[in-house]
PDB file of N, CA and C in Angstrom:
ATOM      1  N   UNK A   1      30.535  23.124  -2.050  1.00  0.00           N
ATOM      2  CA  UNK A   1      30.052  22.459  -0.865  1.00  0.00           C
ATOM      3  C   UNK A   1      28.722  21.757  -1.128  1.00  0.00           C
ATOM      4  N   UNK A   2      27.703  22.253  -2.387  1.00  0.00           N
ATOM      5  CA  UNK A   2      26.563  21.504  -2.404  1.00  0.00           C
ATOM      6  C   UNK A   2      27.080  20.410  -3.260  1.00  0.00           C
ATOM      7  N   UNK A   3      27.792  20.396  -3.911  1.00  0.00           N
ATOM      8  CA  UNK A   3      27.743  19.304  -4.584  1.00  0.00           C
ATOM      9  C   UNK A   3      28.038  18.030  -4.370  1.00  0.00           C
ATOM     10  N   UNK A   4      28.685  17.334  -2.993  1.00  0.00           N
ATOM     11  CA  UNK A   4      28.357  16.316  -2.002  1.00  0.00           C
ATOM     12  C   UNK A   4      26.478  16.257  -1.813  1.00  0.00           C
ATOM     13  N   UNK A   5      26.673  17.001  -1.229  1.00  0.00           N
ATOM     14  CA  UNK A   5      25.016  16.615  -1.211  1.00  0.00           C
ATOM     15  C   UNK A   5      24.120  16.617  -1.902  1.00  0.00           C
ATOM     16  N   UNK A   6      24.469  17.068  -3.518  1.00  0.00           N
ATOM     17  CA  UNK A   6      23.517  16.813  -4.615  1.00  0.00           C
ATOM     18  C   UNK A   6      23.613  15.534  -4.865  1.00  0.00           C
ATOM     19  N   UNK A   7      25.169  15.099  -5.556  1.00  0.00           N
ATOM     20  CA  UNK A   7      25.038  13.665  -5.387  1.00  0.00           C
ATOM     21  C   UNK A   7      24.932  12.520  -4.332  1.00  0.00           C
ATOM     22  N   UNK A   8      24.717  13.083  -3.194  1.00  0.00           N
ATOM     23  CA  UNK A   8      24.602  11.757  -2.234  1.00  0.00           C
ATOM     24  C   UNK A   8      22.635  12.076  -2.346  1.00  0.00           C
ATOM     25  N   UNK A   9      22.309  13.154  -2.773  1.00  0.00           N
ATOM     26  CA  UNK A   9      20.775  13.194  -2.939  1.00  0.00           C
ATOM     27  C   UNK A   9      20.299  11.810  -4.123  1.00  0.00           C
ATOM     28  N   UNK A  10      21.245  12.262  -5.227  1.00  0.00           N
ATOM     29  CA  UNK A  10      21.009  12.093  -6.230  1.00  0.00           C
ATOM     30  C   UNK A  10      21.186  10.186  -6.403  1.00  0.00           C
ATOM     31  N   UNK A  11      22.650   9.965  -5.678  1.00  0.00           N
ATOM     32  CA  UNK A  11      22.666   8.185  -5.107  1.00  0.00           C
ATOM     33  C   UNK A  11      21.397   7.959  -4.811  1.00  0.00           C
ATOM     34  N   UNK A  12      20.817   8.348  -3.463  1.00  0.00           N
ATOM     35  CA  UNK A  12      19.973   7.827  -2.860  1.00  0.00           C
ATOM     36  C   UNK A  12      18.293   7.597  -3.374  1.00  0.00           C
ATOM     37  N   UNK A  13      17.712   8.369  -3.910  1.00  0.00           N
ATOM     38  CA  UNK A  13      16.832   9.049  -5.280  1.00  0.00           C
ATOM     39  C   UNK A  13      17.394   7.423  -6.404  1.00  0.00           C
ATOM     40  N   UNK A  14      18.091   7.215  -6.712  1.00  0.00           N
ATOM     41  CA  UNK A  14      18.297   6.560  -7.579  1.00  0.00           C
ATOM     42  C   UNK A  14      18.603   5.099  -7.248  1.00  0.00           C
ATOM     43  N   UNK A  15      18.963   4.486  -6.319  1.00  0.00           N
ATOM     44  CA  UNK A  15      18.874   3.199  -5.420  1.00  0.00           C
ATOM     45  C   UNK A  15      17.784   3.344  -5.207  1.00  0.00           C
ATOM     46  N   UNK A  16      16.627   3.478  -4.681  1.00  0.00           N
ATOM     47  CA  UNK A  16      15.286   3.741  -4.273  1.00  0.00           C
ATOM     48  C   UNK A  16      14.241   3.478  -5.201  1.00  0.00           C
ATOM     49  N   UNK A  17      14.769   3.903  -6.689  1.00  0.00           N
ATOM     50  CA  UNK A  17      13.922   3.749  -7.931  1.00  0.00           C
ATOM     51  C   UNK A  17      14.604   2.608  -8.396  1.00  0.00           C
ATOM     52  N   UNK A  18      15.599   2.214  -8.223  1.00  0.00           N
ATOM     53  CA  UNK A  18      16.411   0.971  -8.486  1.00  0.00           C
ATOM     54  C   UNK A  18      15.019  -0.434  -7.319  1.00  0.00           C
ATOM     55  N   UNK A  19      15.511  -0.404  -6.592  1.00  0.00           N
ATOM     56  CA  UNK A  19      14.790  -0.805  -5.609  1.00  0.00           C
ATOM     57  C   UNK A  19      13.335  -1.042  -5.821  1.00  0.00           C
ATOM     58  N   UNK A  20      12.801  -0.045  -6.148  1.00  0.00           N
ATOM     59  CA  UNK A  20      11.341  -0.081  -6.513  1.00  0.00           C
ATOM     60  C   UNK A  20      10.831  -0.935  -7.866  1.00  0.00           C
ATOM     61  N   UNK A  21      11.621  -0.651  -8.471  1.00  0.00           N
ATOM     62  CA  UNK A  21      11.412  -1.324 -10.315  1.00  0.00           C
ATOM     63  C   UNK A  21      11.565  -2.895  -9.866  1.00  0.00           C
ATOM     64  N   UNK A  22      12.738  -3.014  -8.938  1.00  0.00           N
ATOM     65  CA  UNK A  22      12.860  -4.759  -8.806  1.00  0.00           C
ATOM     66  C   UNK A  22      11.825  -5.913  -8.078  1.00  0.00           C
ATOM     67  N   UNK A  23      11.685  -4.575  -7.240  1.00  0.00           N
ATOM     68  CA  UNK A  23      10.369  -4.652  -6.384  1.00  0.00           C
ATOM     69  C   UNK A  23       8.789  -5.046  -7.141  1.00  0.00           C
ATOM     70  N   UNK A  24       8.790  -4.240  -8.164  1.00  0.00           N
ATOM     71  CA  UNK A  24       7.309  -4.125  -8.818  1.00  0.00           C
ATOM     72  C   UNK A  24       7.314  -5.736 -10.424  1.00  0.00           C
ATOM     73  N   UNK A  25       8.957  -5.764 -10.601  1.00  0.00           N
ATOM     74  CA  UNK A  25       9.269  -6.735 -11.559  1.00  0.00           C
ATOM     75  C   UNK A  25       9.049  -7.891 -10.629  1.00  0.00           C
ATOM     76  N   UNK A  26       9.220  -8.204  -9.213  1.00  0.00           N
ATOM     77  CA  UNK A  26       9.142  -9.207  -8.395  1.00  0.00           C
ATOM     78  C   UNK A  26       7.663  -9.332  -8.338  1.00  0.00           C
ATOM     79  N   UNK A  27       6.548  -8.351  -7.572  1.00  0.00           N
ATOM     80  CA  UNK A  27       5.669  -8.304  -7.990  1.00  0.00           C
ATOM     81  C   UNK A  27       4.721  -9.221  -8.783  1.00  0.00           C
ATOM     82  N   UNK A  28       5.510  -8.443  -9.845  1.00  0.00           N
ATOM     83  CA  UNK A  28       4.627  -9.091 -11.346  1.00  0.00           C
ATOM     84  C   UNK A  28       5.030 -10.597 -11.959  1.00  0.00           C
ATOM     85  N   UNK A  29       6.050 -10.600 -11.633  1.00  0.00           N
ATOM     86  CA  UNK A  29       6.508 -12.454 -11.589  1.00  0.00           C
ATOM     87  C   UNK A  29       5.836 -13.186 -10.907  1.00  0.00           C
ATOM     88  N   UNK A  30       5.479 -13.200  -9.900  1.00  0.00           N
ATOM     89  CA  UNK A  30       5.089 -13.921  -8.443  1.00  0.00           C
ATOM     90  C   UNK A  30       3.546 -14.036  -9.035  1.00  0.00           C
ATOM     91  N   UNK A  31       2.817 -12.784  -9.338  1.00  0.00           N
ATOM     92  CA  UNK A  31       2.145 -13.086  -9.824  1.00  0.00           C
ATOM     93  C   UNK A  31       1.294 -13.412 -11.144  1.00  0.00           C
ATOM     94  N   UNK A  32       2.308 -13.804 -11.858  1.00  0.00           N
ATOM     95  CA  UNK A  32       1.756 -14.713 -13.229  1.00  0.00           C
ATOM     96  C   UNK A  32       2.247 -15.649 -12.660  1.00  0.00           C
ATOM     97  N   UNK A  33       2.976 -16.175 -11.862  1.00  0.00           N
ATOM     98  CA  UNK A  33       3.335 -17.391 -11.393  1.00  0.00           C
ATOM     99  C   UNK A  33       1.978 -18.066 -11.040  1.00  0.00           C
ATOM    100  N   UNK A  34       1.508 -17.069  -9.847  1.00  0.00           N
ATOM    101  CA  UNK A  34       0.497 -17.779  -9.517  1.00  0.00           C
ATOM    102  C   UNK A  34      -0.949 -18.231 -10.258  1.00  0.00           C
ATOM    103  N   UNK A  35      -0.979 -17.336 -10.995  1.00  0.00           N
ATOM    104  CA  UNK A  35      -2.311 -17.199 -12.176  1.00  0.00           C
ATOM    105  C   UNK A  35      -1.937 -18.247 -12.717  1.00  0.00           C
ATOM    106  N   UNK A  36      -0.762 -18.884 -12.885  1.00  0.00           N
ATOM    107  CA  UNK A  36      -0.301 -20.020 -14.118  1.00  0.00           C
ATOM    108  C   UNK A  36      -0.941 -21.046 -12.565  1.00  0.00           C
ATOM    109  N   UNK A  37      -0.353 -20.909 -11.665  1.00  0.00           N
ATOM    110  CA  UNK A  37      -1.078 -22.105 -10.754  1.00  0.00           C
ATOM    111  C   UNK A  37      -2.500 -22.458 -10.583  1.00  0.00           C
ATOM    112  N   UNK A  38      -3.415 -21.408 -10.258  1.00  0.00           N
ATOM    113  CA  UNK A  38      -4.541 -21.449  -9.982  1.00  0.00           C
ATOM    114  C   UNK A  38      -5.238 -19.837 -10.915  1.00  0.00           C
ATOM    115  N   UNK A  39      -5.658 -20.374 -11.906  1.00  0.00           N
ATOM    116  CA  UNK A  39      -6.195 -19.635 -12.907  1.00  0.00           C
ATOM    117  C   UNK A  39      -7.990 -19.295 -12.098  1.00  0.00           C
ATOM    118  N   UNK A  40      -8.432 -19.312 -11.315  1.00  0.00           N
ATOM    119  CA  UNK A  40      -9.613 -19.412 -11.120  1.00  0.00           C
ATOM    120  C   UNK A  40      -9.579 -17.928 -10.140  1.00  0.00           C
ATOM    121  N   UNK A  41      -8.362 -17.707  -9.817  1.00  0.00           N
ATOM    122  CA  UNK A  41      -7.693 -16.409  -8.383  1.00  0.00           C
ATOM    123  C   UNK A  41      -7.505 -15.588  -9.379  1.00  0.00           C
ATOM    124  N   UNK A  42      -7.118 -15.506 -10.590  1.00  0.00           N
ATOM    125  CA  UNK A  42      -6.553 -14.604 -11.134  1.00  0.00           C
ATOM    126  C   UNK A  42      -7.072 -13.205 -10.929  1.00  0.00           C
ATOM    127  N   UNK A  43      -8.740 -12.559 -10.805  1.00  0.00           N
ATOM    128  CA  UNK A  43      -9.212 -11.630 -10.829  1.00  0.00           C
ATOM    129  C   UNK A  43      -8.747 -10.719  -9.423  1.00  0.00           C
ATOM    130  N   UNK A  44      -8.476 -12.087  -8.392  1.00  0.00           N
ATOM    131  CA  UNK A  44      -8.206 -11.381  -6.914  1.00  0.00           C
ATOM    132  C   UNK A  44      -6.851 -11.158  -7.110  1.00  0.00           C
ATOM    133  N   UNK A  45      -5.557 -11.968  -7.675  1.00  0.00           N
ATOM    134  CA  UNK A  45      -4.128 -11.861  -8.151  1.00  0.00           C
ATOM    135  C   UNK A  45      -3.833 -10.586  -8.786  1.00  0.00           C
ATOM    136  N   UNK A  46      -4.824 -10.141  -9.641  1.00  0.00           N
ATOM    137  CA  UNK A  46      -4.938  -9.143 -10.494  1.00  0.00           C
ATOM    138  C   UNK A  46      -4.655  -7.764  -9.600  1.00  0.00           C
ATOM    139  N   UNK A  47      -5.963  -7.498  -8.627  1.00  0.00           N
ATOM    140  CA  UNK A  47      -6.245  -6.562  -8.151  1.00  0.00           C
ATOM    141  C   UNK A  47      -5.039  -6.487  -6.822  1.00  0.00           C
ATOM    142  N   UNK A  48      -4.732  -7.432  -6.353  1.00  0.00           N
ATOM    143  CA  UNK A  48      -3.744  -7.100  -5.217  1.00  0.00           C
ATOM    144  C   UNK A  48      -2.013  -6.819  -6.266  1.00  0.00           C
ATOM    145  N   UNK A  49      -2.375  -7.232  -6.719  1.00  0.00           N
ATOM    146  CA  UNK A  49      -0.933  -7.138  -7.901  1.00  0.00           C
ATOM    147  C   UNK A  49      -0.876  -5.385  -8.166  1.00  0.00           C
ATOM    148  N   UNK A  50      -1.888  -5.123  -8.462  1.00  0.00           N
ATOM    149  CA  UNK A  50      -2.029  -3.461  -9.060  1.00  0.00           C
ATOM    150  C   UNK A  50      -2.081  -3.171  -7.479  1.00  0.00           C
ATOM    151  N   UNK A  51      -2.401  -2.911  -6.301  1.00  0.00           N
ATOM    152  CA  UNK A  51      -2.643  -2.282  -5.528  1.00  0.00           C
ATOM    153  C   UNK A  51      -1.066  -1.959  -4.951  1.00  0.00           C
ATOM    154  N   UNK A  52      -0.772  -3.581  -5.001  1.00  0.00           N
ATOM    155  CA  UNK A  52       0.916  -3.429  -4.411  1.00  0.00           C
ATOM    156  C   UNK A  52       2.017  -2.261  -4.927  1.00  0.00           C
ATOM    157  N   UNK A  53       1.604  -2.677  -6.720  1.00  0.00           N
ATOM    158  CA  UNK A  53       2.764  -1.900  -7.793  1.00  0.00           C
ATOM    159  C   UNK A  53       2.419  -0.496  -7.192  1.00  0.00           C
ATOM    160  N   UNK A  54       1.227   0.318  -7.000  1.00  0.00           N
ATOM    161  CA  UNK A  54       0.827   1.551  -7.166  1.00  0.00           C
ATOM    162  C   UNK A  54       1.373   1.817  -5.893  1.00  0.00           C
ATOM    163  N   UNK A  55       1.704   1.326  -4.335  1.00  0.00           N
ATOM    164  CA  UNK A  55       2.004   1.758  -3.164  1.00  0.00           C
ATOM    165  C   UNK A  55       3.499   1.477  -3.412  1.00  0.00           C
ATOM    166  N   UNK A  56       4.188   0.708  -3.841  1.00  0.00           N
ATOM    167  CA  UNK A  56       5.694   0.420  -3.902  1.00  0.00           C
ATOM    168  C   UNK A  56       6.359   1.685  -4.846  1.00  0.00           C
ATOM    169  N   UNK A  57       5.323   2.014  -5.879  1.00  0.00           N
ATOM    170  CA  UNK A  57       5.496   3.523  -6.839  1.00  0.00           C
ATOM    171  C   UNK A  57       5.536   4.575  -6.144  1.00  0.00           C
ATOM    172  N   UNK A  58       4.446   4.539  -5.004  1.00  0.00           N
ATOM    173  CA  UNK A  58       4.318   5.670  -3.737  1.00  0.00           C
ATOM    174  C   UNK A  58       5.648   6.047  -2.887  1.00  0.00           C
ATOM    175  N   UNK A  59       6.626   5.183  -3.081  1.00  0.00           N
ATOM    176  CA  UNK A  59       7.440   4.911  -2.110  1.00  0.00           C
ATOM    177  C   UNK A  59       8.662   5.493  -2.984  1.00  0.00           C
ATOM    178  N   UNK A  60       8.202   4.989  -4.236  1.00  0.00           N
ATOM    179  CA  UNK A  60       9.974   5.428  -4.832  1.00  0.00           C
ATOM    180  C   UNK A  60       9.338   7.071  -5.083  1.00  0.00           C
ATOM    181  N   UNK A  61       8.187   7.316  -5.363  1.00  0.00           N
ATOM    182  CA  UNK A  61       8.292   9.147  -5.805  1.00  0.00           C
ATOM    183  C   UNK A  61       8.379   9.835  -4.447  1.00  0.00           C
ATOM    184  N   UNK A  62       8.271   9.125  -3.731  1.00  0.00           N
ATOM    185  CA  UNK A  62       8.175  10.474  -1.716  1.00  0.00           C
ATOM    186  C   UNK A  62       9.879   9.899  -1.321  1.00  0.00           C
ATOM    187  N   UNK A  63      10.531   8.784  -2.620  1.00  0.00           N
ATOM    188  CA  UNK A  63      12.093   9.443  -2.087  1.00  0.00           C
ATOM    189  C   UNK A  63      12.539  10.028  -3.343  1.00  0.00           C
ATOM    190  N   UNK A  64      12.132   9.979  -4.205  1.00  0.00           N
ATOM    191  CA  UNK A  64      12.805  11.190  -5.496  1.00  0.00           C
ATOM    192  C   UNK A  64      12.290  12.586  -4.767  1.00  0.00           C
ATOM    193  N   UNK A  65      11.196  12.957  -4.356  1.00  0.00           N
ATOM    194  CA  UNK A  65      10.763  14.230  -3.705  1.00  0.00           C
ATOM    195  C   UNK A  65      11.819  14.556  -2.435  1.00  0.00           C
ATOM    196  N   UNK A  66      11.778  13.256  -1.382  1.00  0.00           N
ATOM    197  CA  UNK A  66      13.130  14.159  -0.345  1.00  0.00           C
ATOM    198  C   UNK A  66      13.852  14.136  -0.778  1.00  0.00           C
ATOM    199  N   UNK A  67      14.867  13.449  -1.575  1.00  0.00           N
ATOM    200  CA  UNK A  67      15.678  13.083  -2.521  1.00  0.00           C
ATOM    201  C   UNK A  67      16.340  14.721  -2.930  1.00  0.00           C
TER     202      UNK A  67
END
């Protein structure tokens, strides 16, 4: 009987980190995109770039944890 709900844990846990990686690869595209546009932003591109990746990371480990 647990083992429905390990793997529907285990789906969901894993779409989520799926999700997140594409998320943080989108991220990081968007912004070398923009650094290639306006090289003068880059330091502010930089820092919102890392702030984003580290809260979108927040998101995939609090669903591997309910998960």
């Amino acid at each position: 009987m647990m083992i429905p709900a390990l793997a529907t844990a285990a789906i969901k846990s894993g779409l989520a980190v799926l999700g997140a990686g594409l998320g943080i690869g989108l991220i990081g595209m968007k912004a070398a995109e923009s650094t290639g546009r306006n090289p003068g932003a880059s330091g502010q591109v930089l820092t919102i770039s890392i702030i984003l990746a580290a809260l979108v990371e927040g998101v995939a480990f609090v669903a591997i944890f309910m998960g």
